[in-house]
C-alpha atoms as a PDB file:
ATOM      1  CA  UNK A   1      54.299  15.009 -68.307  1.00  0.00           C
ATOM      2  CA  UNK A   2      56.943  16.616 -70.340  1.00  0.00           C
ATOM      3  CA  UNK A   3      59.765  13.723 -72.147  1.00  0.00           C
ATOM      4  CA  UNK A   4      62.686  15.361 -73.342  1.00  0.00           C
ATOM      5  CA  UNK A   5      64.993  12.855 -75.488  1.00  0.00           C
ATOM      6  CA  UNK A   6      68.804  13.674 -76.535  1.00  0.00           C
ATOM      7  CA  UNK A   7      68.943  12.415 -80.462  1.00  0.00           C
ATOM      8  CA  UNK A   8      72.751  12.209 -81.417  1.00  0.00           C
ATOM      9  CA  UNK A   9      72.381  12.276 -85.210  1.00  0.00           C
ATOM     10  CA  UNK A  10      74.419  13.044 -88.060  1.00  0.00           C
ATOM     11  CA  UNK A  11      71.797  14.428 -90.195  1.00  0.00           C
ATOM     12  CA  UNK A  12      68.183  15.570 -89.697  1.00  0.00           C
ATOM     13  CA  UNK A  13      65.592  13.111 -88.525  1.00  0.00           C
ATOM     14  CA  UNK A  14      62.006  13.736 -89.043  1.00  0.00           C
ATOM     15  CA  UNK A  15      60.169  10.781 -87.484  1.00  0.00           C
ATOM     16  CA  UNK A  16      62.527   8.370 -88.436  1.00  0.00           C
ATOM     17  CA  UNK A  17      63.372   5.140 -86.351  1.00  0.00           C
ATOM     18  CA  UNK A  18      63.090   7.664 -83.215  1.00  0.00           C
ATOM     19  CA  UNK A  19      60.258   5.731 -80.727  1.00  0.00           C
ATOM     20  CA  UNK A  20      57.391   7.392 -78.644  1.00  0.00           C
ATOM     21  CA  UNK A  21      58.205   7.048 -74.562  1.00  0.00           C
ATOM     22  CA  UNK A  22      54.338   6.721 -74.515  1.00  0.00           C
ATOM     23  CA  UNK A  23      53.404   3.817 -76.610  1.00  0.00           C
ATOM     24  CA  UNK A  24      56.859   2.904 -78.208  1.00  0.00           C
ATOM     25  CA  UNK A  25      55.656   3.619 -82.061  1.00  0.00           C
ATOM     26  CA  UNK A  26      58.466   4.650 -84.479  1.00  0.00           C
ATOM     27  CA  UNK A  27      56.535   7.122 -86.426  1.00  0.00           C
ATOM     28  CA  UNK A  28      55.977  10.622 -85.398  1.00  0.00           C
ATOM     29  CA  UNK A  29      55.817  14.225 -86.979  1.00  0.00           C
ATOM     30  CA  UNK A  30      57.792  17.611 -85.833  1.00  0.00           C
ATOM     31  CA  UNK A  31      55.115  20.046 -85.010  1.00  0.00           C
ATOM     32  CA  UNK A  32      58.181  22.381 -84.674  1.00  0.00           C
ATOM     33  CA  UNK A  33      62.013  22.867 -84.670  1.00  0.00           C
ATOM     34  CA  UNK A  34      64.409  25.469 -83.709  1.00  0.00           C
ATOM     35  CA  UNK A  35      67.635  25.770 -82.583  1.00  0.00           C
ATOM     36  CA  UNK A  36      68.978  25.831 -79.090  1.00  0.00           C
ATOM     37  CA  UNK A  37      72.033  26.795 -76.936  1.00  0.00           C
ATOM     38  CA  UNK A  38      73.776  29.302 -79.602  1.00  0.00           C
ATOM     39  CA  UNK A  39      73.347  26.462 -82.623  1.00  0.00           C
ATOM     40  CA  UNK A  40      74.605  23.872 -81.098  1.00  0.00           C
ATOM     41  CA  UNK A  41      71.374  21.902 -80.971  1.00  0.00           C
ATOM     42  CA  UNK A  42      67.973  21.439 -82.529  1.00  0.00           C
ATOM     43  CA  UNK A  43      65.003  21.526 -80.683  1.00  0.00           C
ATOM     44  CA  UNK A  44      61.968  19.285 -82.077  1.00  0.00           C
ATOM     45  CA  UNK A  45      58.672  18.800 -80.614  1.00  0.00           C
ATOM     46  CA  UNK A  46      56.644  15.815 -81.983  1.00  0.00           C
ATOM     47  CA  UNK A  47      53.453  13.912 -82.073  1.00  0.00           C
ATOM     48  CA  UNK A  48      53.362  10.234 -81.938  1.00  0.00           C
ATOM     49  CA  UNK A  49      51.562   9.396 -85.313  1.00  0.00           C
ATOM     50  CA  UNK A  50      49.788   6.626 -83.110  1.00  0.00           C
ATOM     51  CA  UNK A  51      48.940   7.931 -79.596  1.00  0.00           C
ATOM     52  CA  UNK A  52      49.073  11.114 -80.752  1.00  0.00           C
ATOM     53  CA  UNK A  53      51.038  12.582 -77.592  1.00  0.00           C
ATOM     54  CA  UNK A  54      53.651  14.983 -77.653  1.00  0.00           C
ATOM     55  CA  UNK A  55      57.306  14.845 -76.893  1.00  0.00           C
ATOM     56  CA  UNK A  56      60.592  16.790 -77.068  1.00  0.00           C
ATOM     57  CA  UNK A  57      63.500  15.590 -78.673  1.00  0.00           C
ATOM     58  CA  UNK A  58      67.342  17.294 -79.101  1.00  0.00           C
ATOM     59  CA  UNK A  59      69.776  17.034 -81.959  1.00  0.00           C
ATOM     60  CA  UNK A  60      73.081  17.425 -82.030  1.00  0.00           C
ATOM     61  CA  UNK A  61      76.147  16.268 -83.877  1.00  0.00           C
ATOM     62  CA  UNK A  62      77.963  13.713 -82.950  1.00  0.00           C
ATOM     63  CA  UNK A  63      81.239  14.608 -82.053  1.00  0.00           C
ATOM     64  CA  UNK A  64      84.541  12.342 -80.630  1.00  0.00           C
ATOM     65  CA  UNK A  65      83.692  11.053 -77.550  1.00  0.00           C
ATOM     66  CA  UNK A  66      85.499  12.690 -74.149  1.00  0.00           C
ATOM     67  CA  UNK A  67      86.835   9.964 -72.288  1.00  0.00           C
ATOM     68  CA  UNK A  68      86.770   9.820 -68.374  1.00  0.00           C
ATOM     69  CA  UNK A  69      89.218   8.582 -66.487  1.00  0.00           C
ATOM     70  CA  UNK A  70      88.106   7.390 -63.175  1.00  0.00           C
ATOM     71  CA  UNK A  71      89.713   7.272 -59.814  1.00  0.00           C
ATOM     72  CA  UNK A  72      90.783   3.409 -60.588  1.00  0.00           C
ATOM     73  CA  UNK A  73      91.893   4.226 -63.554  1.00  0.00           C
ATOM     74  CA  UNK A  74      89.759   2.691 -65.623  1.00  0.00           C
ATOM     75  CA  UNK A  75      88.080   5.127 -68.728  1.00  0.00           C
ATOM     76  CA  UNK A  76      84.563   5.509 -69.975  1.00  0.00           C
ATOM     77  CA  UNK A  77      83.021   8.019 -72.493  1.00  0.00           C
ATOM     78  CA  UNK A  78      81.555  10.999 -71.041  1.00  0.00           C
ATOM     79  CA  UNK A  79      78.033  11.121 -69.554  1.00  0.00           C
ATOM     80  CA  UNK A  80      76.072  14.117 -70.082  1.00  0.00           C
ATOM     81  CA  UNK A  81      72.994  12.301 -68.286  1.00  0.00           C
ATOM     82  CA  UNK A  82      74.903  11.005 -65.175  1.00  0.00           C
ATOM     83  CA  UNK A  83      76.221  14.671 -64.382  1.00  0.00           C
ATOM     84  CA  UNK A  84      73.201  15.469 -64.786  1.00  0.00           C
ATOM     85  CA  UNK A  85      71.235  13.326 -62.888  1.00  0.00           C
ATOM     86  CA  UNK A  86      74.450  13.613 -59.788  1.00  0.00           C
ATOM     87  CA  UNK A  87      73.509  17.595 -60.200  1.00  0.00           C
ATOM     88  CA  UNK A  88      70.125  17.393 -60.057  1.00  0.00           C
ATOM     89  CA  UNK A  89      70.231  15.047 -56.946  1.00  0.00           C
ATOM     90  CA  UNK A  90      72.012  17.704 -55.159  1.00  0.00           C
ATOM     91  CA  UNK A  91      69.559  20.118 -56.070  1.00  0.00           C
ATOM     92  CA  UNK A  92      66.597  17.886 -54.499  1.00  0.00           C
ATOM     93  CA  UNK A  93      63.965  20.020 -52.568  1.00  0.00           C
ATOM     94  CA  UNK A  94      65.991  23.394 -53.297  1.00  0.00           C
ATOM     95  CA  UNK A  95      64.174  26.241 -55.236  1.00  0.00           C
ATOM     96  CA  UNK A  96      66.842  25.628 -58.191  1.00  0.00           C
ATOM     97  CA  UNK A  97      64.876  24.745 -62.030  1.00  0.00           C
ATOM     98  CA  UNK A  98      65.555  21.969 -64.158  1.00  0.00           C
ATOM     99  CA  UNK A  99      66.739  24.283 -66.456  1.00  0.00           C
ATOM    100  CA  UNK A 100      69.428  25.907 -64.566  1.00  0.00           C
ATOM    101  CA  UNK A 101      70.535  22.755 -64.203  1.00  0.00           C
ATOM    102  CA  UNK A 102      70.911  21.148 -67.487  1.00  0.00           C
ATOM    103  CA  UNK A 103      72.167  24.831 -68.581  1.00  0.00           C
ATOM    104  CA  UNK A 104      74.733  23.927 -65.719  1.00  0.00           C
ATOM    105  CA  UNK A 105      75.812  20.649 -67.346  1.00  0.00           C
ATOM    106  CA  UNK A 106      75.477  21.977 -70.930  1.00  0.00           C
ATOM    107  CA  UNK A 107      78.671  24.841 -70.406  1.00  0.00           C
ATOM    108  CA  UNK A 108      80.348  22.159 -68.673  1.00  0.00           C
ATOM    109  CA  UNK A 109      80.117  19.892 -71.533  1.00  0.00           C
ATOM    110  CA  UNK A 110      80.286  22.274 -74.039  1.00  0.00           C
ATOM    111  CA  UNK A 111      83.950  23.502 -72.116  1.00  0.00           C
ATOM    112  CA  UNK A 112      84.984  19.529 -71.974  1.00  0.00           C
ATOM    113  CA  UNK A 113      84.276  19.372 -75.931  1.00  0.00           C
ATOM    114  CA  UNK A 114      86.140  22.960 -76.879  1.00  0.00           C
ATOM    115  CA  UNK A 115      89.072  21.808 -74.697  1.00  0.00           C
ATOM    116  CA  UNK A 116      91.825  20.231 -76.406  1.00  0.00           C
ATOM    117  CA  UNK A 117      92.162  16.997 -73.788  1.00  0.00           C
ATOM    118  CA  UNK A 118      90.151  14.313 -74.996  1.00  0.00           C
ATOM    119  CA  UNK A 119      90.512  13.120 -71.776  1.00  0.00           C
ATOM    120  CA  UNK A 120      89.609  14.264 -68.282  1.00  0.00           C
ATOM    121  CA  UNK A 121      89.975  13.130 -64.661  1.00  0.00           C
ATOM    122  CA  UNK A 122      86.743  12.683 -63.022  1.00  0.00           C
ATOM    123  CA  UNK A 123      87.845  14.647 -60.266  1.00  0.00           C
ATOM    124  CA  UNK A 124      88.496  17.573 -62.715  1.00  0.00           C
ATOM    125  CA  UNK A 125      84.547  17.014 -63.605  1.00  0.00           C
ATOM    126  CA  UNK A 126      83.927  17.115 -60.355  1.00  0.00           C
ATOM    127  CA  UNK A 127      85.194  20.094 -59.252  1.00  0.00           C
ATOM    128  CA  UNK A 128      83.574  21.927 -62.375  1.00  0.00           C
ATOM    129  CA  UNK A 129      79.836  20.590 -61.226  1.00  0.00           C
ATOM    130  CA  UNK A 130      80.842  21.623 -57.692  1.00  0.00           C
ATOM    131  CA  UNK A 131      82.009  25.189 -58.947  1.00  0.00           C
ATOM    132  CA  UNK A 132      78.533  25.676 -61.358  1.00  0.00           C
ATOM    133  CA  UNK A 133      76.676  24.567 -58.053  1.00  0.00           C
ATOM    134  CA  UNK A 134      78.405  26.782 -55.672  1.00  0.00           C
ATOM    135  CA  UNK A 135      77.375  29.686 -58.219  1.00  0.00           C
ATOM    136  CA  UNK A 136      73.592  28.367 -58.474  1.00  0.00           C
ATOM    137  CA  UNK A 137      72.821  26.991 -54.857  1.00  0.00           C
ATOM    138  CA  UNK A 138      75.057  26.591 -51.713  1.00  0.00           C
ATOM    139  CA  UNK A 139      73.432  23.741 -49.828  1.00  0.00           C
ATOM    140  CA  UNK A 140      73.594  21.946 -53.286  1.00  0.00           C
ATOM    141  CA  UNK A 141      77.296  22.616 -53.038  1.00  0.00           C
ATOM    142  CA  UNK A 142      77.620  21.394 -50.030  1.00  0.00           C
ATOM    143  CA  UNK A 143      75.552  18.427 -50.613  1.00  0.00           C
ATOM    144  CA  UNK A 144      77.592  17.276 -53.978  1.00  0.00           C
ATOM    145  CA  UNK A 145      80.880  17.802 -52.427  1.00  0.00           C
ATOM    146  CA  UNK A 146      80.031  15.660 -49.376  1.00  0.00           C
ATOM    147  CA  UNK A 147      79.420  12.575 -51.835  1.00  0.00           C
ATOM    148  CA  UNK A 148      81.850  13.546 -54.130  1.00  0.00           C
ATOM    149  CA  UNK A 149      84.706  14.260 -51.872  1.00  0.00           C
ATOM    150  CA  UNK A 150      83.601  11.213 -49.770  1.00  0.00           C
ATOM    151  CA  UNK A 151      83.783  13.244 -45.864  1.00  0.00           C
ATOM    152  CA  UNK A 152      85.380  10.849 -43.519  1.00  0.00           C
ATOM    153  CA  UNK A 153      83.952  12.584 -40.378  1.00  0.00           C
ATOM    154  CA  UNK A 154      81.997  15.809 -39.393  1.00  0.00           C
ATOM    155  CA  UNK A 155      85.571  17.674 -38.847  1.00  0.00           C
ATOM    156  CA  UNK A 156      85.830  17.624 -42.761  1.00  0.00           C
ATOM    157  CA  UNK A 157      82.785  18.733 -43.857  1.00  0.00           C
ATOM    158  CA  UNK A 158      83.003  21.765 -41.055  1.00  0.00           C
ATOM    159  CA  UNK A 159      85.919  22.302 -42.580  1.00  0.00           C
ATOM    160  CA  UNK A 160      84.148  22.849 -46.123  1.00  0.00           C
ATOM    161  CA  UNK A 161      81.491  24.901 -44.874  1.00  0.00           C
ATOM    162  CA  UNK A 162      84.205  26.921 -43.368  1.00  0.00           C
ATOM    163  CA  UNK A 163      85.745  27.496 -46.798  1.00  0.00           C
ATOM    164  CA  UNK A 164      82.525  28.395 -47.844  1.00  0.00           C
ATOM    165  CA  UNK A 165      81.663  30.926 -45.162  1.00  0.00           C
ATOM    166  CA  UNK A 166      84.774  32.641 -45.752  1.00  0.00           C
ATOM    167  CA  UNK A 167      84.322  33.041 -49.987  1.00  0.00           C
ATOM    168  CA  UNK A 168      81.547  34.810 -49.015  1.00  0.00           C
END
């Protein structure tokens, strides 16, 4: 079983205060580093110092927060994880890789961060998951826009499978 832990840090970590997801100990060794998507991350894998199991973990630097604004208006910082896991849902029993999908979510974070608005609509996150997935699966399309656009009846979602027919 592979654990794969985002570490938001503003300098380099080697062992310190980050905990095993086996046994919970604090101290642990990188067996190796390198860097990930173009720089913009660190790759490390470690061994628990205790259990001696091996995880994953990613670095990158912290940088000001994107702030959601949600359809009642209320705001909340971005979460990489919950597009993530909303993506991956989608993608449920369909011959797409976890890695195409947290590529997926990393250019549409990486676009959220490079773009001057330091705040976004959720629908406007929406629509970007829904365009990565029409690109990587279409049933996963279809099955993220039908929660995410919340289809009243089956006359609506014909109607988006019509759209898609005709993009073809």
């Amino acid at each position: 079983m592979n654990f794969h832990i985002l570490l938001v840090c503003d300098s380099l970590t080697h062992g310190v205060g980050m905990r095993c997801p086996f046994c919970g100990c604090e101290e642990s060794k990188v067996i190796d580093s390198r860097p990930t998507d173009e720089g913009e991350r660190i790759r490390r894998r470690r061994e628990c110092l205790k259990c001696v199991k091996r995880f994953t973990t990613y670095e990158i630097i912290e940088t000001v927060p994107v702030i959601v604004i949600k359809k009642d208006k209320s705001r909340e910082a971005f979460d990489r994880d919950k597009l993530f896991r909303g993506m991956l849902r989608a993608c449920e029993k369909r011959m797409v890789s976890i890695d195409t999908v947290d590529k997926a979510v990393n250019e549409i974070e990486l676009s959220l961060q490079n773009s001057l608005d330091r705040e976004v609509t959720s629908m406007q996150i929406g629509e970007y998951a829904m365009q990565k997935l029409k690109d990587i699966d279409e049933v996963a399309y279809v099955r993220f826009a039908s929660v995410y656009r919340h289809f009243k009846d089956i006359n609506t979602f014909m109607e988006e499978l019509e759209k898609l027919l005709k993009e073809r």
